[in-house]
N, C-alpha and C. Protein backbone atom coordinates (compact mmCIF):
# COMPACT_ATOMS: atom_id res chain seq x y z
N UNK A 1 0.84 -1.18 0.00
CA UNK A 1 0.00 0.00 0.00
C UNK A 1 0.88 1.25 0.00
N UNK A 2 0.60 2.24 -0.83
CA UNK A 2 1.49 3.02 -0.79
C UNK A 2 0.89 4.45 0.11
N UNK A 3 1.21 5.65 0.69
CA UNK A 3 1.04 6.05 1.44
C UNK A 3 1.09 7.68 0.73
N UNK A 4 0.17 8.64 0.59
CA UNK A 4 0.09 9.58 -0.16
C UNK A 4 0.17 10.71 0.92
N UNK A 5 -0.20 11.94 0.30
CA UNK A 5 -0.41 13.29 1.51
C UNK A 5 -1.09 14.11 0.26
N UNK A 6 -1.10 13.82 -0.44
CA UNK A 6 -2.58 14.96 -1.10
C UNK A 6 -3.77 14.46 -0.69
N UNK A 7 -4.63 15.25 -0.11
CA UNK A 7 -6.08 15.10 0.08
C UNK A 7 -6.88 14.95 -0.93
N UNK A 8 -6.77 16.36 -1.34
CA UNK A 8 -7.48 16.19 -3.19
C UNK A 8 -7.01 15.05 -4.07
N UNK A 9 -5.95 14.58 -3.86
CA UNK A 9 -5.87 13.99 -4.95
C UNK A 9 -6.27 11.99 -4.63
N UNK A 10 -6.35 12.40 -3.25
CA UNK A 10 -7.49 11.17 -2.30
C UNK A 10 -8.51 10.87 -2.69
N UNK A 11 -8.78 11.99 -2.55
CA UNK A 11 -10.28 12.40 -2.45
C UNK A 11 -11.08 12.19 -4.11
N UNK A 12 -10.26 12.59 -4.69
CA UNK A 12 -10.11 12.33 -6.35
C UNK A 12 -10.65 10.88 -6.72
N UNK A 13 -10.13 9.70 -5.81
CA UNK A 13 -9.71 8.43 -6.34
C UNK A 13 -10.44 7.89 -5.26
N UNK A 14 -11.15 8.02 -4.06
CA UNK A 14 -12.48 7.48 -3.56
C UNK A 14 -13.62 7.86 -3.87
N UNK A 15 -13.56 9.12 -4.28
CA UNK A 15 -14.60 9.63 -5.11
C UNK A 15 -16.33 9.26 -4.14
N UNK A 16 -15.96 10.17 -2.68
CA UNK A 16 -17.39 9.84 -2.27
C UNK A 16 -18.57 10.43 -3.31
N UNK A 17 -19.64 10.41 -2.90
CA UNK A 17 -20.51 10.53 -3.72
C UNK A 17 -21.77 11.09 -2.93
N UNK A 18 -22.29 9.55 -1.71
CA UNK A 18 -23.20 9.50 -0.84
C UNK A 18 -22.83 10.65 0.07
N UNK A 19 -24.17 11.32 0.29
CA UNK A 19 -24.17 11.90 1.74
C UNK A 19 -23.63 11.03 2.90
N UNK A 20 -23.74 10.04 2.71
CA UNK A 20 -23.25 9.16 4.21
C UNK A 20 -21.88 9.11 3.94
N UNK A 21 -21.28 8.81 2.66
CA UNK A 21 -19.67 8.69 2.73
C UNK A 21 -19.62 10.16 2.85
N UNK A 22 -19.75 11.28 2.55
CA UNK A 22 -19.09 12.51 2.85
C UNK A 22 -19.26 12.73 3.87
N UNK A 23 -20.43 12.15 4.99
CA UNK A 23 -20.62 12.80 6.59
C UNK A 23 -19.07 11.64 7.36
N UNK A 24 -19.55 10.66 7.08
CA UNK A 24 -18.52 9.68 7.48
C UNK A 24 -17.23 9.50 7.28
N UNK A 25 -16.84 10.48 6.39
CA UNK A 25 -15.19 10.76 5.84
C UNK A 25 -15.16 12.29 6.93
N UNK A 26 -16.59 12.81 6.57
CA UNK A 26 -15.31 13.69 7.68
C UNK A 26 -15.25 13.90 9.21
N UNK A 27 -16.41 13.00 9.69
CA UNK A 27 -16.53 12.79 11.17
C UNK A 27 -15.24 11.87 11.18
N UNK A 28 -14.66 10.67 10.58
CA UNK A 28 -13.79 10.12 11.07
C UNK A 28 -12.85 11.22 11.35
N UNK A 29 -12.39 11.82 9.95
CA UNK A 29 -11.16 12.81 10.32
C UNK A 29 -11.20 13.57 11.60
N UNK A 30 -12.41 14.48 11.79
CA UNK A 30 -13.01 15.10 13.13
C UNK A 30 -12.09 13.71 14.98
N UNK A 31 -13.18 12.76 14.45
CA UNK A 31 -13.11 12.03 15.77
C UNK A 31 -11.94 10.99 15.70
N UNK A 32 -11.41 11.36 14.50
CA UNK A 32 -10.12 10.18 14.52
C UNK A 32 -10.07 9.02 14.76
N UNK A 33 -11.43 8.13 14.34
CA UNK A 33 -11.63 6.70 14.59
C UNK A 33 -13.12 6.13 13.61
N UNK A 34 -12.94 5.21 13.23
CA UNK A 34 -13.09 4.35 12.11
C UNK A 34 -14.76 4.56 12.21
N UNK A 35 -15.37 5.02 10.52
CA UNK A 35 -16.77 5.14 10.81
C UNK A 35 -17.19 4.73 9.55
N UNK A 36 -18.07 3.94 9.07
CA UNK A 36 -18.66 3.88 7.72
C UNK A 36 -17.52 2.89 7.10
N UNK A 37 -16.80 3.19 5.90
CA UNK A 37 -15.85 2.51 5.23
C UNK A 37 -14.61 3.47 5.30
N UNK A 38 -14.52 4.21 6.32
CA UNK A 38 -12.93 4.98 6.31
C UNK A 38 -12.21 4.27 7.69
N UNK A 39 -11.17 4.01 7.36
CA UNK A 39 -10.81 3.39 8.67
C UNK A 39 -9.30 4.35 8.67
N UNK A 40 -9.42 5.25 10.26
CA UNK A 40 -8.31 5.83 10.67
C UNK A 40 -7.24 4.92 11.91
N UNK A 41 -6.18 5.61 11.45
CA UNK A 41 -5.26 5.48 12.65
C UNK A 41 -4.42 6.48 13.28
N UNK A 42 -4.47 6.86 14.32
CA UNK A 42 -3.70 8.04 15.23
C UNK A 42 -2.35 7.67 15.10
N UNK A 43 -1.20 8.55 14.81
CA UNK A 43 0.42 7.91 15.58
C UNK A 43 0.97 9.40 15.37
N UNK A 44 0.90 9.55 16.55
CA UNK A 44 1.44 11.02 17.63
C UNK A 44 0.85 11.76 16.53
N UNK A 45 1.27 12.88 15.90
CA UNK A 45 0.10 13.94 14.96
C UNK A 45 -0.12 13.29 13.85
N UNK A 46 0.13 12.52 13.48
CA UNK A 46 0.03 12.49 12.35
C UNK A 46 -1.74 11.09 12.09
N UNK A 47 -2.23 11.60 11.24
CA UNK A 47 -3.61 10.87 11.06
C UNK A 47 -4.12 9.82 9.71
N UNK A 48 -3.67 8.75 9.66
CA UNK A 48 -3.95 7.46 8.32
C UNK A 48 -5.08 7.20 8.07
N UNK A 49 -5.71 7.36 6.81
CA UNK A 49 -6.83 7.46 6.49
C UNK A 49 -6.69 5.77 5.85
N UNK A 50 -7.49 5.00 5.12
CA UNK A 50 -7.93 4.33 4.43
C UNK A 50 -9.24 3.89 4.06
N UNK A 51 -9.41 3.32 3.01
CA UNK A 51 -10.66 2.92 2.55
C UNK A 51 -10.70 1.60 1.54
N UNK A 52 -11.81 0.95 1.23
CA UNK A 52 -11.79 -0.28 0.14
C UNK A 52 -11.76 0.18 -1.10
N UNK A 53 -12.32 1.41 -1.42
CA UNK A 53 -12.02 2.13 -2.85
C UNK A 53 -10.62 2.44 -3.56
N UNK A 54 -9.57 2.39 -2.56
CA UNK A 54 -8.07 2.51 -3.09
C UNK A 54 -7.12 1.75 -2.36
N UNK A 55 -6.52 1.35 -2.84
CA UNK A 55 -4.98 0.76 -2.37
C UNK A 55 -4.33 2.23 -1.03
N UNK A 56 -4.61 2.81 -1.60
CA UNK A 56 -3.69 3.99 -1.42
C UNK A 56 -3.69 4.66 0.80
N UNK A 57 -3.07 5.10 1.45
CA UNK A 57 -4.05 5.30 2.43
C UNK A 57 -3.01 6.96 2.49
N UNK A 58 -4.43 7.75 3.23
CA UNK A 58 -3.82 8.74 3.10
C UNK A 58 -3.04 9.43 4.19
N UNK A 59 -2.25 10.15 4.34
CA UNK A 59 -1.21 10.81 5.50
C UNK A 59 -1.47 11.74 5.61
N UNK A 60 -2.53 12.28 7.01
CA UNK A 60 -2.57 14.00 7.17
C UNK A 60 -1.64 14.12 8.34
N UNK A 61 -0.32 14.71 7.83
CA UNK A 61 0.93 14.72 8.67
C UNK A 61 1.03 15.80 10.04
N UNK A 62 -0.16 16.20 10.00
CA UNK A 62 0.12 17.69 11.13
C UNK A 62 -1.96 17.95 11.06
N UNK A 63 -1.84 18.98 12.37
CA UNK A 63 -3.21 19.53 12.80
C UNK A 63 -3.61 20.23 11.48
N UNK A 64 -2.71 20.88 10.72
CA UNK A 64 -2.98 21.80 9.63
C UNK A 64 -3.70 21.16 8.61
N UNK A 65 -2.61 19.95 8.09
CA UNK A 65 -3.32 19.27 7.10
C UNK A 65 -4.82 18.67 7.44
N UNK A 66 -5.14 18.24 9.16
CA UNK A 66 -6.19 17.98 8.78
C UNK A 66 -7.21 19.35 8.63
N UNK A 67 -6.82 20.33 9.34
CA UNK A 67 -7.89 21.53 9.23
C UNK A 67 -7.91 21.85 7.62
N UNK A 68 -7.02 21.72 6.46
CA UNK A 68 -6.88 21.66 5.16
C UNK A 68 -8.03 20.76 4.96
N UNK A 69 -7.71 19.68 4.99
CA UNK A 69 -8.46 18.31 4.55
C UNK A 69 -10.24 18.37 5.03
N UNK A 70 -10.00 18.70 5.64
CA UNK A 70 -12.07 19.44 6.18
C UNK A 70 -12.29 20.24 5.48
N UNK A 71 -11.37 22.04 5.51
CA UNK A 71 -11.80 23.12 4.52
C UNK A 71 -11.92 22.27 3.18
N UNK A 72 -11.27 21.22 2.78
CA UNK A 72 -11.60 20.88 0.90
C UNK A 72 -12.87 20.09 1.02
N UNK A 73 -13.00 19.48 2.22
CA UNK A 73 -14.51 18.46 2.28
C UNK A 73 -15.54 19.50 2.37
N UNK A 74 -15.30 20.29 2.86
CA UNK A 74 -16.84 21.43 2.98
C UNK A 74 -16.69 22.63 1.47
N UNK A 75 -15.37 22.81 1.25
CA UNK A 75 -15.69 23.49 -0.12
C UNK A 75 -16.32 22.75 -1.16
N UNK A 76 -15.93 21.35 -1.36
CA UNK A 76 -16.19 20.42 -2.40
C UNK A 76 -17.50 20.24 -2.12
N UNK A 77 -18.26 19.99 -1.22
CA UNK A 77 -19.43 19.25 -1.13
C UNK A 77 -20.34 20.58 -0.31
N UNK A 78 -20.24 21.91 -0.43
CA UNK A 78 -20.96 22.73 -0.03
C UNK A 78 -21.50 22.54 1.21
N UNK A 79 -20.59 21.98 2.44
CA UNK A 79 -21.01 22.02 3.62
C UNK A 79 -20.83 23.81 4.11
N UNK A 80 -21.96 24.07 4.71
CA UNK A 80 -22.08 24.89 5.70
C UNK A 80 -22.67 24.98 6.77
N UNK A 81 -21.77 25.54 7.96
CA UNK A 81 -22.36 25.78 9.31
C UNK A 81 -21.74 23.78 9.97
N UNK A 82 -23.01 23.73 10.48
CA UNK A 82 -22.36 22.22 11.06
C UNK A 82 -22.65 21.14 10.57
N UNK A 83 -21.78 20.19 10.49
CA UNK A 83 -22.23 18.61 9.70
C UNK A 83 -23.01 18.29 9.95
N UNK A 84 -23.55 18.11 11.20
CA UNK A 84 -24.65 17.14 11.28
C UNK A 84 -26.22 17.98 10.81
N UNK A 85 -25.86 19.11 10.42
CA UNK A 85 -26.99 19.89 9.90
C UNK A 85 -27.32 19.62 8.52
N UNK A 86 -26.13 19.92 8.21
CA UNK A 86 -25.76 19.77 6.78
C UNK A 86 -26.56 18.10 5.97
N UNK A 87 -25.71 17.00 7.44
CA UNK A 87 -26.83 15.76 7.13
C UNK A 87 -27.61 15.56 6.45
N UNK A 88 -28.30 15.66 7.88
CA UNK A 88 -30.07 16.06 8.29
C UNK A 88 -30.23 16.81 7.02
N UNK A 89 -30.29 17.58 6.51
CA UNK A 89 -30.83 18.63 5.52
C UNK A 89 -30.80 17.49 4.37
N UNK A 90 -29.45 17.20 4.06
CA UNK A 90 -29.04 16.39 2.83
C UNK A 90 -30.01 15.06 3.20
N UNK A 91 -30.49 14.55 4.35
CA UNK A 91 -30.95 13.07 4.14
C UNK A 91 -32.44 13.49 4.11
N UNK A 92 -32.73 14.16 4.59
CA UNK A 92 -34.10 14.98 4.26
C UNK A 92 -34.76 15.14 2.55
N UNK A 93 -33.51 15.93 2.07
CA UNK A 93 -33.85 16.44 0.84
C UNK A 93 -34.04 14.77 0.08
N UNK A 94 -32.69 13.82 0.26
CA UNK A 94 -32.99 12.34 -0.72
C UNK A 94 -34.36 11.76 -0.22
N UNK A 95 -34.70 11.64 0.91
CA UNK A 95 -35.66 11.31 0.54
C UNK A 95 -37.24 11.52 0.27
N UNK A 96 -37.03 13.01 0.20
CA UNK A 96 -37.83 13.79 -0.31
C UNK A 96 -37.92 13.13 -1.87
N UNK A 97 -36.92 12.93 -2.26
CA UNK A 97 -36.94 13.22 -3.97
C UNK A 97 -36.76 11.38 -4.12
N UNK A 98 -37.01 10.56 -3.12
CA UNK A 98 -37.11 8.94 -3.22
C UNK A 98 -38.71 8.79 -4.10
């Protein structure tokens, strides 16, 4: 497995989609422990992402990168205000339109 540090370019190649993989990619990062299909690991700052969608796992090497790695999850996917709002709104609206 090889071990990356671009987010975007992670993020590129799991390619969430679901409201549940985008709440669940970034609560793991948030709570730093395994939720949905992202499975993290803590070792001193630094934070290992993985998933079944890539070989690849990702390296957020410092507090920065992960505060980076959230700002691109909420620019990309138009989160605003708080996740679990954001959710709720988003699981609302699907199955509104089920």
């Amino acid at each position: 497995m090889a071990t990356i540090t671009d987010f975007e370019s992670w993020l590129d190649r799991i390619r969430p989609k679901s409201t549940i993989d985008v709440y669940s990619l970034y609560r793991a990062i948030i709570d730093q422990e395994n939720l949905g299909r992202f499975h993290c690991l803590k070792n001193d700052a630094q934070l290992f992402l993985r998933t079944d969608k890539t070989d690849e796992v990702l390296m957020l090497a410092s507090d920065e990168a992960v505060k980076e790695s959230l700002s691109t999850l909420r620019r990309r996917f138009s989160i605003e205000g708080d996740i679990r709002g954001w959710y709720i709104t988003r699981r609302a609206m699907e199955r509104y339109h089920e």
